[in-house]
PDB file of N, CA and C in Angstrom:
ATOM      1  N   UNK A   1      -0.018 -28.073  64.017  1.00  0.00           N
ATOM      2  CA  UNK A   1      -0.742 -27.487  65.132  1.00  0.00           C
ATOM      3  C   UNK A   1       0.157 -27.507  66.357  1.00  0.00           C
ATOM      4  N   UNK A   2      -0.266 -26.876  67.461  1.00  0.00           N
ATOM      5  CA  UNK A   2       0.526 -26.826  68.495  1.00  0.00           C
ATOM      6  C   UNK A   2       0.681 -27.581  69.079  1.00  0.00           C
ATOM      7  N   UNK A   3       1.595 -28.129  70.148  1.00  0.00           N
ATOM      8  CA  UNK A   3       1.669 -29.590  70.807  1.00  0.00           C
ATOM      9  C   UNK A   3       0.814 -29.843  71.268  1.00  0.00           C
ATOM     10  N   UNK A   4       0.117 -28.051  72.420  1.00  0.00           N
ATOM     11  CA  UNK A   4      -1.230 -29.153  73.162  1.00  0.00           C
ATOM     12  C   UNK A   4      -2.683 -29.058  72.394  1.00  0.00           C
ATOM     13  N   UNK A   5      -2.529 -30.242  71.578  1.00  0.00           N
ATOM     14  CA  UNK A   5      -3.583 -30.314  70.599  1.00  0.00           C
ATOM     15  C   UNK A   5      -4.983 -30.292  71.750  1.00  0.00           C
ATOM     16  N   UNK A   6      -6.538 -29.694  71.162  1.00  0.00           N
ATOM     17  CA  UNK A   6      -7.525 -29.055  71.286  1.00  0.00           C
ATOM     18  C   UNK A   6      -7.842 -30.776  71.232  1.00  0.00           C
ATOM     19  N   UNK A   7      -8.669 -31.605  72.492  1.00  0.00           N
ATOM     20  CA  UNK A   7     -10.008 -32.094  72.246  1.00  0.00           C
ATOM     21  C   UNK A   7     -10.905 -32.075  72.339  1.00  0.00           C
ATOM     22  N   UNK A   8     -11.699 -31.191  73.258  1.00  0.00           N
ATOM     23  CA  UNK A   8     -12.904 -31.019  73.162  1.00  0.00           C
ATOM     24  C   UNK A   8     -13.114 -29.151  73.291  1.00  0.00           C
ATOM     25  N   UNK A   9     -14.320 -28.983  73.064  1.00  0.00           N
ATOM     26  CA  UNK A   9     -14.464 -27.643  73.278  1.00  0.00           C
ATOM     27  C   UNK A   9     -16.223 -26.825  73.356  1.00  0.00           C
ATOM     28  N   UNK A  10     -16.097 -25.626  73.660  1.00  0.00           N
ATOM     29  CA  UNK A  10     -17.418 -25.187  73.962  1.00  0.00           C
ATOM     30  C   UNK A  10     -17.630 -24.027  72.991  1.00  0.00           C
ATOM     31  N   UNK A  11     -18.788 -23.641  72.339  1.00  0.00           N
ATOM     32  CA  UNK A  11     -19.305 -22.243  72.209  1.00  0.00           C
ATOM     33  C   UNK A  11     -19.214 -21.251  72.880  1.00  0.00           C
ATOM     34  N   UNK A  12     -18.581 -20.068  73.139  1.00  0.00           N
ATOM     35  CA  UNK A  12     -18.916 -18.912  73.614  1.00  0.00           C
ATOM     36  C   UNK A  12     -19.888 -18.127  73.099  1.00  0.00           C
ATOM     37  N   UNK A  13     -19.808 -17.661  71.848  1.00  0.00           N
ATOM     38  CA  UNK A  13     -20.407 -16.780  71.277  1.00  0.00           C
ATOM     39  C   UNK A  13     -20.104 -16.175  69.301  1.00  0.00           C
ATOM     40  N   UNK A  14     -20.581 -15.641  68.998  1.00  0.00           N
ATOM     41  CA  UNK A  14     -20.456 -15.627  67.527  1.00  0.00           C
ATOM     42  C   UNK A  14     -19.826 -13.953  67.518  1.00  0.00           C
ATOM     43  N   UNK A  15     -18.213 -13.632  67.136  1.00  0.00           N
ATOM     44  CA  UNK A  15     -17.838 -11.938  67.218  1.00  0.00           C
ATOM     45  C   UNK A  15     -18.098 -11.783  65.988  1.00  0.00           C
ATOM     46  N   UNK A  16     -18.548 -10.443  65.916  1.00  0.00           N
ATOM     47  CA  UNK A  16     -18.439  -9.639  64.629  1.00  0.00           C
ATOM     48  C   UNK A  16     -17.315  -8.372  65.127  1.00  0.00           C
ATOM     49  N   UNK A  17     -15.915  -8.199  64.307  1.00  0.00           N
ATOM     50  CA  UNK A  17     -15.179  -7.051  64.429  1.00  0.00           C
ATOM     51  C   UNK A  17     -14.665  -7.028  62.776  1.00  0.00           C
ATOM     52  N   UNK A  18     -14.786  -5.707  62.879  1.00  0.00           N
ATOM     53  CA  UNK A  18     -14.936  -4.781  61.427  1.00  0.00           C
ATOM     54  C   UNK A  18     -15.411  -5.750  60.428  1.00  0.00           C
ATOM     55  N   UNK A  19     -14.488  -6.470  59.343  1.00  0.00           N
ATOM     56  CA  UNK A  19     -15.306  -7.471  58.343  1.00  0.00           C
ATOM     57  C   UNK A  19     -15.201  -8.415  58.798  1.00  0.00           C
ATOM     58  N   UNK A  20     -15.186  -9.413  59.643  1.00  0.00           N
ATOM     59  CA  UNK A  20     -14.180 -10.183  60.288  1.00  0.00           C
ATOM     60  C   UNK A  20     -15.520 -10.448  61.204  1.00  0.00           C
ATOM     61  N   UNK A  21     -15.934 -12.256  61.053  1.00  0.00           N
ATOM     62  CA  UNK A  21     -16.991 -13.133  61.443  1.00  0.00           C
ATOM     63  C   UNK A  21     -16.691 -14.310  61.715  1.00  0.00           C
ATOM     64  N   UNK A  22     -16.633 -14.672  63.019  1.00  0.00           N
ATOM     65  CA  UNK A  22     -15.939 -15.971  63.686  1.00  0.00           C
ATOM     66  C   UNK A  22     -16.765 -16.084  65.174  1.00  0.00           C
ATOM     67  N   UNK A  23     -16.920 -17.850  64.956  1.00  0.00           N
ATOM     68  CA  UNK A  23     -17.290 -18.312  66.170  1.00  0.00           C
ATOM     69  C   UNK A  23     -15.889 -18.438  67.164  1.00  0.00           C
ATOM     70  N   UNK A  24     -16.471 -18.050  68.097  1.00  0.00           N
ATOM     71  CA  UNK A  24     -15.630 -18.127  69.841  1.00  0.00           C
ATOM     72  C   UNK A  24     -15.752 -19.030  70.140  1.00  0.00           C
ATOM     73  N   UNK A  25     -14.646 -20.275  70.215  1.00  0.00           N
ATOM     74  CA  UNK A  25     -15.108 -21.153  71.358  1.00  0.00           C
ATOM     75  C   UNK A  25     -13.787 -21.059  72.447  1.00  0.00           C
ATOM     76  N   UNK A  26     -14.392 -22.332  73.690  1.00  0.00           N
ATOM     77  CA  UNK A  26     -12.899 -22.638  74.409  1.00  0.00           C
ATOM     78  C   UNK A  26     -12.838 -23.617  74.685  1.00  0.00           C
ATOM     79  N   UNK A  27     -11.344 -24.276  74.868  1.00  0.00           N
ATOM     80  CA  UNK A  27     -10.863 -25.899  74.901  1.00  0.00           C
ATOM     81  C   UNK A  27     -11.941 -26.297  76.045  1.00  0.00           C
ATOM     82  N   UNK A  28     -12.293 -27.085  76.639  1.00  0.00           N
ATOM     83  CA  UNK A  28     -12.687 -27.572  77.867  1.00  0.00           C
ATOM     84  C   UNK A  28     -11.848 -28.845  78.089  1.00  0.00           C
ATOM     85  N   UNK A  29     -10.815 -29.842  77.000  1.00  0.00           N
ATOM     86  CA  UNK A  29      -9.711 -30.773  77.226  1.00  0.00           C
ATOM     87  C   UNK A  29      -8.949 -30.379  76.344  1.00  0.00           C
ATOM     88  N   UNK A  30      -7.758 -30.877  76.643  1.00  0.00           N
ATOM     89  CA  UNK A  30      -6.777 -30.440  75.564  1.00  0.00           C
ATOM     90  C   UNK A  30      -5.629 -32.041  75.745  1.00  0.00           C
ATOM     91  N   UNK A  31      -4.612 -31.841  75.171  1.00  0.00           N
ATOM     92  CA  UNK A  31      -3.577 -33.185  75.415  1.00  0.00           C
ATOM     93  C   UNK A  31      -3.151 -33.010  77.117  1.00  0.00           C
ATOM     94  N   UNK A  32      -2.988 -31.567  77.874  1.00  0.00           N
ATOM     95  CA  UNK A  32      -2.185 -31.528  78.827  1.00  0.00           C
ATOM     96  C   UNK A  32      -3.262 -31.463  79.999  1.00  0.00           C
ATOM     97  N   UNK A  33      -4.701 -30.822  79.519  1.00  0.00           N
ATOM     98  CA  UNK A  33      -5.366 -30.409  80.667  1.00  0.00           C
ATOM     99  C   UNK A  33      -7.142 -31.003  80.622  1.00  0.00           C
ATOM    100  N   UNK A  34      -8.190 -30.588  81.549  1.00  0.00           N
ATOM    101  CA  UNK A  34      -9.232 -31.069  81.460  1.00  0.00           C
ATOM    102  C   UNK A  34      -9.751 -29.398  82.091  1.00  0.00           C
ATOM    103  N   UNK A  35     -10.381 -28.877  81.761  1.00  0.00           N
ATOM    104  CA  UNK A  35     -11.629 -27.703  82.372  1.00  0.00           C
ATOM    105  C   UNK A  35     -12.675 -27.782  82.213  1.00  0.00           C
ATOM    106  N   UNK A  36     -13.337 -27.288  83.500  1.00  0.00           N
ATOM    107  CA  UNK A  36     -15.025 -27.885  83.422  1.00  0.00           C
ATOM    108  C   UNK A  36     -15.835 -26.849  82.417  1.00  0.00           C
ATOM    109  N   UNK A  37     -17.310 -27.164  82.184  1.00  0.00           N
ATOM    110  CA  UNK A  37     -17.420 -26.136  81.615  1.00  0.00           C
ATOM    111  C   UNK A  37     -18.302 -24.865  82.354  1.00  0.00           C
ATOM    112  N   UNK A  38     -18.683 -25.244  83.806  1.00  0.00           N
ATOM    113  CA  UNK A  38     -18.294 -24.153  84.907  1.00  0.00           C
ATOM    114  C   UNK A  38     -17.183 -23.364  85.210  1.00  0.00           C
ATOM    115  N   UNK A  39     -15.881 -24.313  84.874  1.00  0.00           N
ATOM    116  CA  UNK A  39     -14.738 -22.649  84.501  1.00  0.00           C
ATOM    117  C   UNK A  39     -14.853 -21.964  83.869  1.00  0.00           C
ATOM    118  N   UNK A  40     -15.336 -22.453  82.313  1.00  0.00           N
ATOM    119  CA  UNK A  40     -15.090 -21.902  81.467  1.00  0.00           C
ATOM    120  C   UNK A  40     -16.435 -20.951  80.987  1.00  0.00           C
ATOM    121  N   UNK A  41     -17.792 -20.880  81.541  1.00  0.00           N
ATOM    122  CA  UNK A  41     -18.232 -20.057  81.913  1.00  0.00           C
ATOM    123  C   UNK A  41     -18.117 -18.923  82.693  1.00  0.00           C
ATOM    124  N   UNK A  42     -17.691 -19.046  84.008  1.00  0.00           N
ATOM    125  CA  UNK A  42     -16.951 -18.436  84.673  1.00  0.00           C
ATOM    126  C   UNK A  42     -16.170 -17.281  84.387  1.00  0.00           C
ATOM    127  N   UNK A  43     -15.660 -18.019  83.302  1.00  0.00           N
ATOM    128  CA  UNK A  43     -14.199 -16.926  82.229  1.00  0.00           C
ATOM    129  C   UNK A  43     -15.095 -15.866  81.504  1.00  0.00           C
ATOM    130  N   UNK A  44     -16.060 -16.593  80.656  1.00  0.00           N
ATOM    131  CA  UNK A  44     -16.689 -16.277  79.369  1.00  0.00           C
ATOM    132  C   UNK A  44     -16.588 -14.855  79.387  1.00  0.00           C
ATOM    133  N   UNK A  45     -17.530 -14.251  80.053  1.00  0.00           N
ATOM    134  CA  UNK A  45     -17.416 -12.950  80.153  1.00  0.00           C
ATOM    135  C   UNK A  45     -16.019 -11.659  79.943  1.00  0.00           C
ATOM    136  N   UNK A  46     -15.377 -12.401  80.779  1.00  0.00           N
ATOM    137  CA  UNK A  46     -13.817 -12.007  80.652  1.00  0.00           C
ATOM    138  C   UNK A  46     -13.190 -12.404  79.012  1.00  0.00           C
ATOM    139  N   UNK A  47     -13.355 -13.193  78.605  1.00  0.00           N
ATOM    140  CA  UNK A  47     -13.045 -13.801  77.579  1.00  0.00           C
ATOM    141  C   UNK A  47     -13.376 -13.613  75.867  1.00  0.00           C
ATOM    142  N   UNK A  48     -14.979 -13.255  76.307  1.00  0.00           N
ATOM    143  CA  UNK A  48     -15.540 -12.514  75.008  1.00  0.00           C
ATOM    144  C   UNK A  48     -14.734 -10.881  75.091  1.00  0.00           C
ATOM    145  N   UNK A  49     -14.878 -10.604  76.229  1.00  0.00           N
ATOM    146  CA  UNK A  49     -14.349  -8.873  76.138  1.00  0.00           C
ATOM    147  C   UNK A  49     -13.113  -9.441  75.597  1.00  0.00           C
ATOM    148  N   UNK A  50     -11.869  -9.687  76.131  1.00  0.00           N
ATOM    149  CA  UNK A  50     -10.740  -9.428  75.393  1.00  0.00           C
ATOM    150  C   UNK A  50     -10.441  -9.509  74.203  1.00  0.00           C
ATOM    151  N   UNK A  51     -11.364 -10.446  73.599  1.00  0.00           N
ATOM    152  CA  UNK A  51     -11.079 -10.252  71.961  1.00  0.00           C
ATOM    153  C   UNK A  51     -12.021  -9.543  71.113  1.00  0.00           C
ATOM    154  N   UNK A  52     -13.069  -9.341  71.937  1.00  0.00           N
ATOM    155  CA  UNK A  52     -14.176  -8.227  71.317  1.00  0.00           C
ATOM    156  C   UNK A  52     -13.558  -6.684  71.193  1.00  0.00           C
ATOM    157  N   UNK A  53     -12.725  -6.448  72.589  1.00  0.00           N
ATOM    158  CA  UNK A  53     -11.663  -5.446  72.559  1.00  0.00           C
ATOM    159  C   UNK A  53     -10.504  -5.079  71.934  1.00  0.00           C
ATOM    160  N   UNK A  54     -10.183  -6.356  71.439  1.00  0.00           N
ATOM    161  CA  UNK A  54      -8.332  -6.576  70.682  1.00  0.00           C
ATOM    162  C   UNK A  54      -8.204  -5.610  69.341  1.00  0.00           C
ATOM    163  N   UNK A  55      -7.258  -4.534  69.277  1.00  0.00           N
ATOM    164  CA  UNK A  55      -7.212  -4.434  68.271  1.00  0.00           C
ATOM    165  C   UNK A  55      -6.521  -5.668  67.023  1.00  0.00           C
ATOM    166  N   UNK A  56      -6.198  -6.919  67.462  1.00  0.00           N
ATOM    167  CA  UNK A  56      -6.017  -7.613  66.907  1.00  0.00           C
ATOM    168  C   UNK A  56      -7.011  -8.175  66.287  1.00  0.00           C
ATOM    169  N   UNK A  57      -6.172  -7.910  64.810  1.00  0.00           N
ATOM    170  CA  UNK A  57      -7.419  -9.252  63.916  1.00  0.00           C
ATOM    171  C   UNK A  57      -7.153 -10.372  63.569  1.00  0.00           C
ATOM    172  N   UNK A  58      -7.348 -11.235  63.506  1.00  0.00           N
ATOM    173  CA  UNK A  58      -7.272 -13.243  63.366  1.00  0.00           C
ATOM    174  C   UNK A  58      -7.421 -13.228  61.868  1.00  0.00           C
ATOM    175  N   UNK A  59      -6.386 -14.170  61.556  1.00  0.00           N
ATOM    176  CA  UNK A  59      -6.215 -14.099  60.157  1.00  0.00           C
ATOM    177  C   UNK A  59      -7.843 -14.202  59.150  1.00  0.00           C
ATOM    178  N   UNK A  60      -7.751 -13.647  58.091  1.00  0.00           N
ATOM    179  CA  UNK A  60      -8.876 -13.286  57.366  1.00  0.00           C
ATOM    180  C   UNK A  60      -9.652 -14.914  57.422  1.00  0.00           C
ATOM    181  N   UNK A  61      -9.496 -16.028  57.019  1.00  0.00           N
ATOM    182  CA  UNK A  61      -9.842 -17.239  56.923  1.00  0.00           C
ATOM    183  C   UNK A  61     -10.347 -17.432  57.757  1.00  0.00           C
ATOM    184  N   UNK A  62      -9.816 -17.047  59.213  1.00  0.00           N
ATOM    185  CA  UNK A  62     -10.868 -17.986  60.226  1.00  0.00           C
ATOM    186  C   UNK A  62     -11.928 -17.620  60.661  1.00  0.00           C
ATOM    187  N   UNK A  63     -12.370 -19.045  60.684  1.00  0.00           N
ATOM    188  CA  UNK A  63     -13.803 -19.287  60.936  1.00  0.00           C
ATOM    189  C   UNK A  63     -14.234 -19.426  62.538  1.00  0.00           C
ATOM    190  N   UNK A  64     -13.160 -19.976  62.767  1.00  0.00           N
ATOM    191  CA  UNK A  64     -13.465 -20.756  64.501  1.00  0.00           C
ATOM    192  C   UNK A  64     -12.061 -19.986  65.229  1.00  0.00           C
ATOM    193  N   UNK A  65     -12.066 -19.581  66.391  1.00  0.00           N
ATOM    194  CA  UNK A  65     -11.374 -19.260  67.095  1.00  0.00           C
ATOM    195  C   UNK A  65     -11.383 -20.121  68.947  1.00  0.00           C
ATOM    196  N   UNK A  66     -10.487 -20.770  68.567  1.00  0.00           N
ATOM    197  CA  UNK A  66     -10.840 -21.969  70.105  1.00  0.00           C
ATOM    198  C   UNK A  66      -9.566 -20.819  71.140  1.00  0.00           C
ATOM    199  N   UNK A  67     -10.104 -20.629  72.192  1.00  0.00           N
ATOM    200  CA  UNK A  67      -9.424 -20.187  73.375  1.00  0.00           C
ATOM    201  C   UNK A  67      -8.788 -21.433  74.220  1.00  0.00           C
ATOM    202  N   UNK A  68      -7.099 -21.845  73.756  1.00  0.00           N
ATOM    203  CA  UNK A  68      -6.873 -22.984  74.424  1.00  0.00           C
ATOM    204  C   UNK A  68      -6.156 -22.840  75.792  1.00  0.00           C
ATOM    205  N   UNK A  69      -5.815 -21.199  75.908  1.00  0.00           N
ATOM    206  CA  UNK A  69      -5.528 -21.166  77.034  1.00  0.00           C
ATOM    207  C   UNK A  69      -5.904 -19.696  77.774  1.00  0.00           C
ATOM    208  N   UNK A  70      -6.129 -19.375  79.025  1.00  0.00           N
ATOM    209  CA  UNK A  70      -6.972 -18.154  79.395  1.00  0.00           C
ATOM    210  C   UNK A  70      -5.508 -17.689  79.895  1.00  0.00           C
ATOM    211  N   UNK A  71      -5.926 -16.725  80.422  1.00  0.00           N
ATOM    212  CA  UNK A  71      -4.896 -15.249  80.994  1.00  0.00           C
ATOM    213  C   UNK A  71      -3.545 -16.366  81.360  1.00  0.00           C
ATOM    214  N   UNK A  72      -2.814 -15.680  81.228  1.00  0.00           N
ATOM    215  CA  UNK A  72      -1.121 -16.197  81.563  1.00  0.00           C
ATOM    216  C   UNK A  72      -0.099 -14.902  80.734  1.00  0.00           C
ATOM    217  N   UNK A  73       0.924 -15.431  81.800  1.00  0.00           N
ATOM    218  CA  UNK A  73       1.733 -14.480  81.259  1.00  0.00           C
ATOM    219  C   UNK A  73       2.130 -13.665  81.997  1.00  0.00           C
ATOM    220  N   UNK A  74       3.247 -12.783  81.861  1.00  0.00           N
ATOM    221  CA  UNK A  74       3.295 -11.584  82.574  1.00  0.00           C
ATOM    222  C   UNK A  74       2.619 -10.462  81.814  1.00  0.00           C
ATOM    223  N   UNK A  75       1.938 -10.505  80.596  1.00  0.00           N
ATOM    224  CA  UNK A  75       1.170  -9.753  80.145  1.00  0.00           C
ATOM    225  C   UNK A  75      -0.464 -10.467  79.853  1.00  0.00           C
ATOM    226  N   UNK A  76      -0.173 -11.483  81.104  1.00  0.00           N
ATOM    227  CA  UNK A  76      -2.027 -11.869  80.805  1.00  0.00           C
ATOM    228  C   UNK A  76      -2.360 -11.814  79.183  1.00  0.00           C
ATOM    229  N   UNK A  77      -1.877 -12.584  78.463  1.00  0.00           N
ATOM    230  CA  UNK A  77      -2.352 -13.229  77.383  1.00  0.00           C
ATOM    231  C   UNK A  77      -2.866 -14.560  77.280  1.00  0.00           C
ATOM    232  N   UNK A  78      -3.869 -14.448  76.226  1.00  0.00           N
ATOM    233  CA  UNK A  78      -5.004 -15.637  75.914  1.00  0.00           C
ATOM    234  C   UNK A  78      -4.293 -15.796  74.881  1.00  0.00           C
ATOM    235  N   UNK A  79      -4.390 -17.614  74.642  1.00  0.00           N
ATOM    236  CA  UNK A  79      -3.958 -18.223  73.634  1.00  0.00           C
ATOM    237  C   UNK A  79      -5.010 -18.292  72.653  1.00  0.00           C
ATOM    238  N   UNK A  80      -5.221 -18.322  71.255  1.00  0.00           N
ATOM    239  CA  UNK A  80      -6.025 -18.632  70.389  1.00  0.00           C
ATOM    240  C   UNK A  80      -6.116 -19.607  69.491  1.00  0.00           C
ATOM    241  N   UNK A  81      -6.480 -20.277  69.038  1.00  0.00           N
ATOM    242  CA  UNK A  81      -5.960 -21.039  68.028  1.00  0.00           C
ATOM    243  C   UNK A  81      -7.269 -20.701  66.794  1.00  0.00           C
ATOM    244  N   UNK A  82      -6.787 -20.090  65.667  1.00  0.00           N
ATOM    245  CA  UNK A  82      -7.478 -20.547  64.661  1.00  0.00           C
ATOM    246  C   UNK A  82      -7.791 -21.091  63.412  1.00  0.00           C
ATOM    247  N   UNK A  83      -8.767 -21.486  63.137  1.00  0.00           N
ATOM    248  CA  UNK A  83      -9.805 -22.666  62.469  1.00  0.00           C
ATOM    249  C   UNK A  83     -10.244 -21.933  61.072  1.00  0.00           C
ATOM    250  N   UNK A  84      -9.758 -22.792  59.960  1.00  0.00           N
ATOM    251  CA  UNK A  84     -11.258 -22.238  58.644  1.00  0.00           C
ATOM    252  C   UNK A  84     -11.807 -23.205  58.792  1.00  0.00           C
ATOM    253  N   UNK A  85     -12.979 -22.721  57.665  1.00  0.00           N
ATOM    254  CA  UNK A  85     -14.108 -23.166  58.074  1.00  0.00           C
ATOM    255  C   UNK A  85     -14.171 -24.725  57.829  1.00  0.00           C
ATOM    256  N   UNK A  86     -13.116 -25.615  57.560  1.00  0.00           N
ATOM    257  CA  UNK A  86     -13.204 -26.979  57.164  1.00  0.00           C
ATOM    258  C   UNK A  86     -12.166 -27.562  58.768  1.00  0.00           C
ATOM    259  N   UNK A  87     -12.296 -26.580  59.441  1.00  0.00           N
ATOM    260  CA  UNK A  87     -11.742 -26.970  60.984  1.00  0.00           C
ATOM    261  C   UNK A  87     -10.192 -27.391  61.068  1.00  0.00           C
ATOM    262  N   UNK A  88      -9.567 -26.814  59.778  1.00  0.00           N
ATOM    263  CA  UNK A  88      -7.879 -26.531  59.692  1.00  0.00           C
ATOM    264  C   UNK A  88      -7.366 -25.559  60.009  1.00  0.00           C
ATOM    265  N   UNK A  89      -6.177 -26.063  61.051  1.00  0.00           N
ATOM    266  CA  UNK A  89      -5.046 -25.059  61.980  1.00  0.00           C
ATOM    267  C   UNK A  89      -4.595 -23.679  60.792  1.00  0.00           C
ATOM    268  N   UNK A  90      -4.793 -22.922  61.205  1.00  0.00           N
ATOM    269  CA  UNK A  90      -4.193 -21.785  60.506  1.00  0.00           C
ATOM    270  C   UNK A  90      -3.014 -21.174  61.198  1.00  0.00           C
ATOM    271  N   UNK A  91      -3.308 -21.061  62.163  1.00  0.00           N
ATOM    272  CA  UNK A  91      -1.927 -20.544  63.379  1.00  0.00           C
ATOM    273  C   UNK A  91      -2.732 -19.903  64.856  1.00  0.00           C
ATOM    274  N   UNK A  92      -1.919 -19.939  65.571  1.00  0.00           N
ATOM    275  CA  UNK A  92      -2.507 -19.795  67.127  1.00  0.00           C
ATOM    276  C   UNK A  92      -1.463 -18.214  67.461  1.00  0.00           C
ATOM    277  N   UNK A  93      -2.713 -17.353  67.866  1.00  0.00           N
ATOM    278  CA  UNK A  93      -2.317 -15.809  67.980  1.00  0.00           C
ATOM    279  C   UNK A  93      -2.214 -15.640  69.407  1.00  0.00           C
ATOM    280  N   UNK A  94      -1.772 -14.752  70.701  1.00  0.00           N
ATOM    281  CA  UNK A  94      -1.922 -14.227  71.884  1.00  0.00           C
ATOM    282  C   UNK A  94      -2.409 -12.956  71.361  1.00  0.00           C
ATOM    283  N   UNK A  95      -3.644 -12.727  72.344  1.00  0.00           N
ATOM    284  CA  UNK A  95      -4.616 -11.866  72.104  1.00  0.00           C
ATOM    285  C   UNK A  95      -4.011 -10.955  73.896  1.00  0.00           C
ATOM    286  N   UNK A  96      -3.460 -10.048  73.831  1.00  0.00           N
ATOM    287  CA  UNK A  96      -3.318  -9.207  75.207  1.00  0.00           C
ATOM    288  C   UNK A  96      -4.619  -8.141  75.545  1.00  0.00           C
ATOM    289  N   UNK A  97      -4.704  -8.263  76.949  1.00  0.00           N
ATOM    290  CA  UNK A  97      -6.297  -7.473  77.420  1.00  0.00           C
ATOM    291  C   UNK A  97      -5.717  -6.204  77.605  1.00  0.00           C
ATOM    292  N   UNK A  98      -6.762  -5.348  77.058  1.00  0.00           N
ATOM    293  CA  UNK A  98      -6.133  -3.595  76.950  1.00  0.00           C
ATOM    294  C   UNK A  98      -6.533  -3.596  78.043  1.00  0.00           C
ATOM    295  N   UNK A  99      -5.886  -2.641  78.592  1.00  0.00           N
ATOM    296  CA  UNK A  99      -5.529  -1.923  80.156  1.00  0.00           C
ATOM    297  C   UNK A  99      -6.632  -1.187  80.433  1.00  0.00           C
TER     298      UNK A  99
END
């Protein structure tokens, strides 16, 4: 998994894109950081769109998709990390927000 390992986290919401069924969540601690979960509400909105929008798809397996990091970048990419369903690292994708 990635260095800044995921400890705690929140529900966003449940996506359905094309066959492809995964819970949304986002870090609220991680190894490097702490976010409330008034930020991360805050985001939500912003947050469900970009990957509700992505033509990117998250590998077929996952189950859980944790948002460990929000917009950054010079192309404003979200970090992803995802989860099957027994809550094992599969690999962590950047999801970029269409224009």
């Amino acid at each position: 998994m990635a260095s800044n390992r995921i400890v705690d986290k929140v529900v966003l919401a449940t996506i359905q894109k094309a066959s492809q069924r995964f819970v949304l969540e986002a870090a609220t601690e991680t190894q490097t950081f702490k976010r409330s979960e008034a930020q991360v509400n805050a985001a939500k909105p912003r947050i469900i769109g970009i990957v509700q929008n992505s033509d990117k798809l998250l590998p077929t397996n996952t189950a859980k998709a944790v948002v460990r990091e929000f917009e950054h970048g010079a192309d404003n990419h979200i970090d992803v990390v995802c989860l099957d369903k027994d809550g094992k690292y599969i690999k962590t994708e950047h999801i970029v927000p269409k224009k």
